[in-house]
Protein backbone atom coordinates (compact mmCIF):
# COMPACT_ATOMS: atom_id res chain seq x y z
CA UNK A 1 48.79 152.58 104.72
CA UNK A 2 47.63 149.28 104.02
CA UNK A 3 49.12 145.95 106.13
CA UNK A 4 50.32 142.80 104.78
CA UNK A 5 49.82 139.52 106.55
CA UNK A 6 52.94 137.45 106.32
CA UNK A 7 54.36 134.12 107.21
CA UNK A 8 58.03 133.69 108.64
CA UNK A 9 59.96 130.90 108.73
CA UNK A 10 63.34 129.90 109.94
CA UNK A 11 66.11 127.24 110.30
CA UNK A 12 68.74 128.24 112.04
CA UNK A 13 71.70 125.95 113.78
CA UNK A 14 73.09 127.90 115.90
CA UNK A 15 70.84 128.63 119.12
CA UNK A 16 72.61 132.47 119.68
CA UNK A 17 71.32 133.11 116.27
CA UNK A 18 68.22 131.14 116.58
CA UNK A 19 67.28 132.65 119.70
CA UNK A 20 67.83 136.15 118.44
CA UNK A 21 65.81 136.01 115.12
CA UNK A 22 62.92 134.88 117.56
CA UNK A 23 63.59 137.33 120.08
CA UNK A 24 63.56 140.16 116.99
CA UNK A 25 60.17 138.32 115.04
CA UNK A 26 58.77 138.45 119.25
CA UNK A 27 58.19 142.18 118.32
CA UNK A 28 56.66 142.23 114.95
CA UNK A 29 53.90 139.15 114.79
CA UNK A 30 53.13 135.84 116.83
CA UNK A 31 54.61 132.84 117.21
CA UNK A 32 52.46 130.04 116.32
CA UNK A 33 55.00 126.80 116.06
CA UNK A 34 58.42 126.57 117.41
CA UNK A 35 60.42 128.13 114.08
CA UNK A 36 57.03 130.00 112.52
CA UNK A 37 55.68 133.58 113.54
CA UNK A 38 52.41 135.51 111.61
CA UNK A 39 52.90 138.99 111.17
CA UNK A 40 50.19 141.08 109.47
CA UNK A 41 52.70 144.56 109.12
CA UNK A 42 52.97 147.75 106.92
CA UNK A 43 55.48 148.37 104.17
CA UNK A 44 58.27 149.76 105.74
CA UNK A 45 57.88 147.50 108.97
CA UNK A 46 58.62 144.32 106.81
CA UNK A 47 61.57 146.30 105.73
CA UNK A 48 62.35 146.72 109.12
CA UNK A 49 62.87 143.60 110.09
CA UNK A 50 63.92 141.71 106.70
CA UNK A 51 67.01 144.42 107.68
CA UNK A 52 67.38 143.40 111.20
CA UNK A 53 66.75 139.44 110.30
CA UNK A 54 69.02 140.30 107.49
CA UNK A 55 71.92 141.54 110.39
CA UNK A 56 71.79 138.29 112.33
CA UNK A 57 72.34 135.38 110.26
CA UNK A 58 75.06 133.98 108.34
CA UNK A 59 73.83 133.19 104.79
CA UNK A 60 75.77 129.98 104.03
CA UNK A 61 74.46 128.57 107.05
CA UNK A 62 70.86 130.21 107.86
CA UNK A 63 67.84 130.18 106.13
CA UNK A 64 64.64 132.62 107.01
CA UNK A 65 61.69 132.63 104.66
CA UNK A 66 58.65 134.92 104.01
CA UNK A 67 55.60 133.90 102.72
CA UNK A 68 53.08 136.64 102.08
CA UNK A 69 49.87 135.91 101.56
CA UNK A 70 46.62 138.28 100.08
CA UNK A 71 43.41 138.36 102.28
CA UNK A 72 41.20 135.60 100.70
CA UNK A 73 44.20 133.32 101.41
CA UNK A 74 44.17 134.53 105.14
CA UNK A 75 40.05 133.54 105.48
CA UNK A 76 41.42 130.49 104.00
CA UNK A 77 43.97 129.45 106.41
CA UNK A 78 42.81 126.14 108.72
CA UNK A 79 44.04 125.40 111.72
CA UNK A 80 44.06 122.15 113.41
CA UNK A 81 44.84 120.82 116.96
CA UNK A 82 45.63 123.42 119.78
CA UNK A 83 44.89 126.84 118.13
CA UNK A 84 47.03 128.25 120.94
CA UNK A 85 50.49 130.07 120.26
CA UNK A 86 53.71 128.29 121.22
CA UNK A 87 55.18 129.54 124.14
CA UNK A 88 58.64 127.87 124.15
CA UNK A 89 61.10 127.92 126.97
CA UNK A 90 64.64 127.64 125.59
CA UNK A 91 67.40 126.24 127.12
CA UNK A 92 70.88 126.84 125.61
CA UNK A 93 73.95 124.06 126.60
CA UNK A 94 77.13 124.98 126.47
């Protein structure tokens, strides 16, 4: 079965949420910015998670985005600066 690279995005206000939705994207692609993770999965794994994203957010407050893209646009894709992931410590006040 055939993969599909993806984009994810995310804005999400509240850090329990926030922090969740990245802890649940840490397990399907990579993080490369603070609120963006690349995923290159199968059918029924994007399925997977658009359910489990789907579980954790409240919709009149949360917004998560996919952007799939076909593999010419993939050899397309430029980076620039520091082509390392982001490895973010998070630090929730109460």
């Amino acid at each position: 079965m055939n993969t599909q690279f993806l984009v994810v995005s995310y804005d999400i206000p509240s850090n329990r949420r926030r922090l969740k939705v990245m802890k649940t994207l840490e397990g399907f692609g990579t993080r490369v910015q603070y609120s963006v993770f690349e995923c290159n999965l199968k059918p029924r794994e994007i399925d997977d998670l658009r359910k489990r994203l789907k579980k954790l957010i409240m919709n009149d407050e949360d917004s998560i985005r996919f952007y799939f893209l076909g593999a010419e646009d993939v050899k397309r894709i430029i980076r620039l600066g520091d082509p390392r992931t982001v490895e973010e410590k998070i630090f929730i006040m109460h």
